[in-house]
Protein backbone atom coordinates (compact mmCIF):
# COMPACT_ATOMS: atom_id res chain seq x y z
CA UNK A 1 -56.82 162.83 -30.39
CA UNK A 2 -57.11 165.49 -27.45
CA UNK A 3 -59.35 163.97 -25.58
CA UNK A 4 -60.01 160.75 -23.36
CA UNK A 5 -61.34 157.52 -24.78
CA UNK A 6 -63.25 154.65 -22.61
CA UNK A 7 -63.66 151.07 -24.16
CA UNK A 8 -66.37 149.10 -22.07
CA UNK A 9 -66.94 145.07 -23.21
CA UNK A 10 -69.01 142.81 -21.51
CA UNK A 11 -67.34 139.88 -22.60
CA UNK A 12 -63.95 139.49 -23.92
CA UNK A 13 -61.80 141.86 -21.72
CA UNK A 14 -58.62 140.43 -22.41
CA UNK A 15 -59.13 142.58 -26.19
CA UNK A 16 -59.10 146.04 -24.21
CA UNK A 17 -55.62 146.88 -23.90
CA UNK A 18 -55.43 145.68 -28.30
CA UNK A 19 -58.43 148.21 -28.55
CA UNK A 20 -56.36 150.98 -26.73
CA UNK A 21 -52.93 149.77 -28.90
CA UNK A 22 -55.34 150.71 -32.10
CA UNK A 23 -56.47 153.99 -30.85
CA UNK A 24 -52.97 154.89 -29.82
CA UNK A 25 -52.04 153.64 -33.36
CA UNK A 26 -54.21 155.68 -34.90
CA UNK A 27 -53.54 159.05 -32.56
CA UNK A 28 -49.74 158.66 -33.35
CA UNK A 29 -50.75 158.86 -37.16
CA UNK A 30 -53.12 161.17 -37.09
CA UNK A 31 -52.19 163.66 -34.63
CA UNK A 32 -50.91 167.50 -34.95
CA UNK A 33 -49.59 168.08 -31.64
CA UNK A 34 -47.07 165.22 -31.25
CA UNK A 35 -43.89 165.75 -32.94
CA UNK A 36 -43.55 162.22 -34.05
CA UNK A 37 -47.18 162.17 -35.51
CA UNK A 38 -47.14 161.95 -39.58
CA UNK A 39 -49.86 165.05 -39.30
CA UNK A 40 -47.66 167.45 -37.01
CA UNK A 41 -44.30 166.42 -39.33
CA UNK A 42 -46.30 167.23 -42.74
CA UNK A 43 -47.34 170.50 -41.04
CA UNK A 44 -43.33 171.57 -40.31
CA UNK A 45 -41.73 169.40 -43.16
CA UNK A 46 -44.06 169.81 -45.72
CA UNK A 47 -43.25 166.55 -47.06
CA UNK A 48 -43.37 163.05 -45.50
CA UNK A 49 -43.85 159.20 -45.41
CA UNK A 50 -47.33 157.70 -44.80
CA UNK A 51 -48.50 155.66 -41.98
CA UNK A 52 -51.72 153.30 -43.72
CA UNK A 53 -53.82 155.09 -41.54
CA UNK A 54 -52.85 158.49 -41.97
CA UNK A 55 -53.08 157.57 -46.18
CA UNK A 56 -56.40 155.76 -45.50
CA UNK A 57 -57.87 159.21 -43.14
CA UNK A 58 -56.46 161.74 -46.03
CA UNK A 59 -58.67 159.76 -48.66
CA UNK A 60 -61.54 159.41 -46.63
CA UNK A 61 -61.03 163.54 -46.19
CA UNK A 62 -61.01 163.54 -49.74
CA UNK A 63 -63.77 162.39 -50.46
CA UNK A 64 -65.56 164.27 -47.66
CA UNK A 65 -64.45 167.39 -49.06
CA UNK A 66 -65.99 166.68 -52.42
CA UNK A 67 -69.34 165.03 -50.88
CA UNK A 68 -69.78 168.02 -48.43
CA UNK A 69 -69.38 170.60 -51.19
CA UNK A 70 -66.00 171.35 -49.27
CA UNK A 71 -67.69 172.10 -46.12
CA UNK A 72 -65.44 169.53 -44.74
CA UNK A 73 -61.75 170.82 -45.53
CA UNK A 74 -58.85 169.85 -43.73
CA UNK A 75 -56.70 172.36 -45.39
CA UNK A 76 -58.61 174.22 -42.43
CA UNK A 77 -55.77 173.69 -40.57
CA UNK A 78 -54.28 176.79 -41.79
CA UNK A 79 -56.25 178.71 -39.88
CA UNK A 80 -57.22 176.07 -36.05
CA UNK A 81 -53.61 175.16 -36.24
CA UNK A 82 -52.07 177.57 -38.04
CA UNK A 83 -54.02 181.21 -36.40
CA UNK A 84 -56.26 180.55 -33.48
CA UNK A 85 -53.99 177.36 -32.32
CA UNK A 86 -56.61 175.17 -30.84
CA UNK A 87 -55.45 173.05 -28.90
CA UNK A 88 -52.00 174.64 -27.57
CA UNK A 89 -51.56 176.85 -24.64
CA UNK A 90 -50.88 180.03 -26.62
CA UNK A 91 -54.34 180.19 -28.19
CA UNK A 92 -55.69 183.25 -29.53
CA UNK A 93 -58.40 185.58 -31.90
CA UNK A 94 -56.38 186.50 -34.98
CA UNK A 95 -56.70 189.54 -36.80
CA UNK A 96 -59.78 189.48 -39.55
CA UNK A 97 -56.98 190.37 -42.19
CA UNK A 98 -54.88 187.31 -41.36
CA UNK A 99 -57.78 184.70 -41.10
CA UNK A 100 -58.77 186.64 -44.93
CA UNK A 101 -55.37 185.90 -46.01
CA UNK A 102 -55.18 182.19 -44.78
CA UNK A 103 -54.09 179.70 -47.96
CA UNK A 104 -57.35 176.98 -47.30
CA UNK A 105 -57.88 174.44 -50.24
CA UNK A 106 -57.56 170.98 -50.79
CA UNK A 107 -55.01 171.70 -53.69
CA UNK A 108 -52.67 172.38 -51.85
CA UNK A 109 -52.69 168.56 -50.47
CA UNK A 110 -50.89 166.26 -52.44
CA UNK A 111 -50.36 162.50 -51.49
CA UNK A 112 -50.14 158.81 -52.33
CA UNK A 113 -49.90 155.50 -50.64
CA UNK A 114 -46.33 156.21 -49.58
CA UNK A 115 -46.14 159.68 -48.53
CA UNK A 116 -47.42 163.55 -48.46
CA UNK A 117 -46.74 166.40 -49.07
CA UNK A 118 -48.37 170.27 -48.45
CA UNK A 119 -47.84 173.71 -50.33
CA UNK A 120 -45.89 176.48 -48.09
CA UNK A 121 -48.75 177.94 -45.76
CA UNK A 122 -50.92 175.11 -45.83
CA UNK A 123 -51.43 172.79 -42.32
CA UNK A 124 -53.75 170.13 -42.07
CA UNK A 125 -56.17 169.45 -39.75
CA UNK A 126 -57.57 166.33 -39.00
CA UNK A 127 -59.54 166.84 -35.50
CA UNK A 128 -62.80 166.97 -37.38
CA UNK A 129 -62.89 163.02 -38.44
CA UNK A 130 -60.18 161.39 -36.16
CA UNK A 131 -61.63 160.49 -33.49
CA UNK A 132 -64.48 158.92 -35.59
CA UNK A 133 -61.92 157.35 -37.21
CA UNK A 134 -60.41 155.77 -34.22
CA UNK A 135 -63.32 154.58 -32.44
CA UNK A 136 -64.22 152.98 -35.94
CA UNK A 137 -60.84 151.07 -35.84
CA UNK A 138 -61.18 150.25 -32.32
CA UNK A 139 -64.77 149.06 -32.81
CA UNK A 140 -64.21 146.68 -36.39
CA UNK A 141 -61.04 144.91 -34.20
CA UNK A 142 -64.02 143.83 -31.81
CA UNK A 143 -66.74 142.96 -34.31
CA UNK A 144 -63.85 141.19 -36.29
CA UNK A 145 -62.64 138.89 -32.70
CA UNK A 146 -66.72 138.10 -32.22
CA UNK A 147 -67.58 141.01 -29.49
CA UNK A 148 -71.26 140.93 -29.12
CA UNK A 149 -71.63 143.64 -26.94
CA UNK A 150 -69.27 147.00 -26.50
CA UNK A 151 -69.05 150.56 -26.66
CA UNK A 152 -66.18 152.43 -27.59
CA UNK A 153 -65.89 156.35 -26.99
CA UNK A 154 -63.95 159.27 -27.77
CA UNK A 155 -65.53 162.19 -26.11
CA UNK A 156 -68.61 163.46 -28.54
CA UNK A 157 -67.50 160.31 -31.11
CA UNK A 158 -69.36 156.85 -29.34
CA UNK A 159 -69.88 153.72 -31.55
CA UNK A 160 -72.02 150.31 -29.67
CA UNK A 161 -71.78 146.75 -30.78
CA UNK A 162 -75.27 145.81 -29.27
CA UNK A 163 -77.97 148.06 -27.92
CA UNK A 164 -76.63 150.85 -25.75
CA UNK A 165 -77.67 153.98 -23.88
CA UNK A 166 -76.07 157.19 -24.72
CA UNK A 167 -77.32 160.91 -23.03
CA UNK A 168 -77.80 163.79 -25.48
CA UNK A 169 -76.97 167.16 -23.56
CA UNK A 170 -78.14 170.13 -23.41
CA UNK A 171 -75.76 172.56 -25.19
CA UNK A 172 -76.70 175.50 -22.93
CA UNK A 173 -76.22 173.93 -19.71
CA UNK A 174 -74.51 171.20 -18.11
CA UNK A 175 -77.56 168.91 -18.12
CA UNK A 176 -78.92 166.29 -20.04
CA UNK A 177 -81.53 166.99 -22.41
CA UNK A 178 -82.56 163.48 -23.16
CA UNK A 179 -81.05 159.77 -23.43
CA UNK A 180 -81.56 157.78 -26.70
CA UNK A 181 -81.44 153.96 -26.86
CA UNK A 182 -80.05 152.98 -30.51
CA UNK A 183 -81.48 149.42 -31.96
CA UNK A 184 -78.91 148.47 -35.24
CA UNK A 185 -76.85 145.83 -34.60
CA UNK A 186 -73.89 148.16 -34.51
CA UNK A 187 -74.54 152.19 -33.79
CA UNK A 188 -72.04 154.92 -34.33
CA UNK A 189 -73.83 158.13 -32.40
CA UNK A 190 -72.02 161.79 -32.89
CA UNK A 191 -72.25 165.12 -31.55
CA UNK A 192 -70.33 168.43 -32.67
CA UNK A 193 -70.98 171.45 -30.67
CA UNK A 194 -70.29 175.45 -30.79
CA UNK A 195 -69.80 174.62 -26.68
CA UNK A 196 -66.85 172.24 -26.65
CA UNK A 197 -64.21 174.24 -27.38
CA UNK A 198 -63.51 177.98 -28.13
CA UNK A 199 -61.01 181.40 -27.56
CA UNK A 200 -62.19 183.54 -25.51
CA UNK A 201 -65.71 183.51 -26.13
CA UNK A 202 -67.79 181.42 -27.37
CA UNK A 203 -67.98 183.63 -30.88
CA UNK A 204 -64.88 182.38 -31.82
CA UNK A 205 -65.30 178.52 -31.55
CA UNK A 206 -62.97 175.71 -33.05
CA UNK A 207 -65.91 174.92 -36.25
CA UNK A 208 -64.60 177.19 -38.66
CA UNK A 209 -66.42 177.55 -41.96
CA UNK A 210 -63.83 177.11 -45.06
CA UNK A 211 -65.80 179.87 -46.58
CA UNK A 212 -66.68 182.59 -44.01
CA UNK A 213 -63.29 181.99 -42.46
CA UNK A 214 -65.17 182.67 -38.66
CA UNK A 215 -66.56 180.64 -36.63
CA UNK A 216 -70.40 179.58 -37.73
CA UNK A 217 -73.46 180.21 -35.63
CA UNK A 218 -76.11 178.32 -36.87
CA UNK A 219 -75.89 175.28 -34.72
CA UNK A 220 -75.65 175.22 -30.92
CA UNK A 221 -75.29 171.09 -31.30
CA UNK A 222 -75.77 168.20 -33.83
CA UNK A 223 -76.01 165.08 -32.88
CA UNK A 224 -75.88 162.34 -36.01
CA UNK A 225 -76.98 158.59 -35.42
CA UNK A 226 -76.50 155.72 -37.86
CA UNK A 227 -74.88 152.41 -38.86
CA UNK A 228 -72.80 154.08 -41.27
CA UNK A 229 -68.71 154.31 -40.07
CA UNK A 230 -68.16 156.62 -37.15
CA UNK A 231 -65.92 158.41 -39.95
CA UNK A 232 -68.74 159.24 -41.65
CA UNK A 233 -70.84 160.73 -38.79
CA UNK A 234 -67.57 162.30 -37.39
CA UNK A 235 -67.07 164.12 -40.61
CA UNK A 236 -70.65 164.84 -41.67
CA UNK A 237 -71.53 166.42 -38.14
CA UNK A 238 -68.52 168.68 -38.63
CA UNK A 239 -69.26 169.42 -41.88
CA UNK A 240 -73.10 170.38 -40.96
CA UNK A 241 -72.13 172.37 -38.20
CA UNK A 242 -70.53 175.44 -40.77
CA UNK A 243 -73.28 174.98 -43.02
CA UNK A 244 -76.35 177.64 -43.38
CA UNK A 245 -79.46 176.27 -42.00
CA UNK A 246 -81.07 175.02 -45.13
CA UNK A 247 -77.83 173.11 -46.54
CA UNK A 248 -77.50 171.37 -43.60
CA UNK A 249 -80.97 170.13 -43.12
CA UNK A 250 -80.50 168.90 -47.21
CA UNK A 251 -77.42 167.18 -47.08
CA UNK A 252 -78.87 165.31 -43.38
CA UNK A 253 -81.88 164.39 -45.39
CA UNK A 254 -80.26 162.86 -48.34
CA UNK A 255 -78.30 160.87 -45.98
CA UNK A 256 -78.88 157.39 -44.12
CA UNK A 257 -79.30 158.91 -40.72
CA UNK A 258 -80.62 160.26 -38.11
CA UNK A 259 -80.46 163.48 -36.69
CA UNK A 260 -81.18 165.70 -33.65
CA UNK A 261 -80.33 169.78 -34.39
CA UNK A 262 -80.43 172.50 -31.56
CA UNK A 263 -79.70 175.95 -33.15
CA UNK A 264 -77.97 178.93 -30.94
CA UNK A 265 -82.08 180.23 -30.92
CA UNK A 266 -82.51 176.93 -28.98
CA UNK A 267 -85.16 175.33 -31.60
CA UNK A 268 -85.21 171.76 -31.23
CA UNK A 269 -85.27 169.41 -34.40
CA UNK A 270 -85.23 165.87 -34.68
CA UNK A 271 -85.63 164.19 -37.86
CA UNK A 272 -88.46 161.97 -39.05
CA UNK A 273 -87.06 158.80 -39.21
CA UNK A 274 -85.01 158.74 -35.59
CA UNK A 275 -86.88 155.87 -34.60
CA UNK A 276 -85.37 154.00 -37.24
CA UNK A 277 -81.83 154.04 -35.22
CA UNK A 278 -83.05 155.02 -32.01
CA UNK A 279 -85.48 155.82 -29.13
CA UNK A 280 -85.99 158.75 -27.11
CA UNK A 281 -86.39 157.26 -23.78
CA UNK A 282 -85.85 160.10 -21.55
CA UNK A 283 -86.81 163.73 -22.35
């Protein structure tokens, strides 16, 4: 997953270690940077067998790609994996003509229960739903034993069983713009930022758009709250965040969520029915 994950239960602590097993599960499925991951083999093999999760992840993306008006493609890959590299040590800006030339598009995905396969040029990309998709996992094995109270977290990706207290911060410094206190039974709370990771500068930052091919600049930070699967919110927030302006705000609305938005002009918007999932407690 690239990042660090923290599992807190109040009760039940004997079911941590089987709540990191699942995460580690799910990380050896999903990920591109380790060579025995089923993501990193269909990106230099072009053809492999399926781990369940790595089948159930490329339908969920599916789907995604269709409900998001293919703002969330995977096929992406092609160009964070394939150009700039995120996420290895020899990142760097690549040429406008090569990101133009890039082969992005979810036709050139084929798969099935048992296996995968990609067309020559393709590489998937599955940072921008797996770590929803792991602290989902991670979180349903603890509803599913009788946890009453948890919180599982995968850096900007946090899901509670129970009421819990998560900080919001402020994408242009390293303070904290507010803390939010969700009230479902079960919470999944997301953020996707233009500040967590970039080359260079922050012009050129991992959320590329599958249509502009560059990094958007609409959105300094989303933030997405709801009971709906952390896949969802995981997804949708990445989505969002390469959308213009007025697309976004749309496809949020028509959705069972809530939603804080910070644009790069640092205007502040928080939609209408936030109180439904949460409280602002501390602004």
């Amino acid at each position: 997953m690239g990042t660090l994950v923290s599992i807190t239960l109040d009760d039940h602590e004997e079911l941590i270690n089987e709540g990191f097993k699942i995460i580690r599960e799910v990380d050896y499925a999903l990920s591109s940077y380790k060579p025995e991951g089923d993501i990193y083999k269909l990106n230099h093999q072009h053809l492999v067998k399926l781990h369940p999760f790595t089948y159930e992840a490329l339908k969920l993306s599916q789907q995604y790609y269709h409900s998001t008006h293919g703002y969330f493609d995977i096929t992406i890959g092609s160009i964070t994996k394939g150009l700039y590299r995120f996420g290895e040590n020899r990142e760097f800006i690549p040429h406008p003509q090569l990101l133009k030339s890039a082969k992005v598009g979810f036709s050139g995905l084929k798969f099935n229960r048992e296996s995968a396969q990609i067309n020559k040029g393709i590489k998937i990309d599955l940072g921008g739903m797996g770590k929803g998709f792991g602290v989902q996992k991670a979180t349903q094995f603890f509803i599913n034993k009788g946890v009453k109270k948890a919180i599982v977290a995968a850096s900007g990706d946090i899901r509670c069983i129970g009421s819990c207290k998560v900080g919001v911060q402020n994408p242009f410094s390293e303070e904290q713009l507010f803390e939010i206190e969700t009230k479902k039974p079960v919470s999944g709370i997301t953020t996707s930022g233009n500040y967590r990771r970039y080359v260079g500068s922050k012009k050129s930052n991992h959320l590329i758009s599958p249509y502009l091919r560059q990094s958007e600049k609409t959105f300094a930070s989303i933030t997405l709250i709801s009971d709906l699967s952390s896949s969802d919110l995981d997804a949708y927030a990445t989505a969002v965040s390469v959308m213009p302006y007025a697309l976004a705000k749309q496809f949020l609305d028509e959705k069972p969520l809530g939603y804080i938005l910070i644009t790069t002009d640092r205007d502040l918007f928080i939609s209408k029915n936030f109180e439904e999932y949460a409280t602002i407690i501390k602004q």
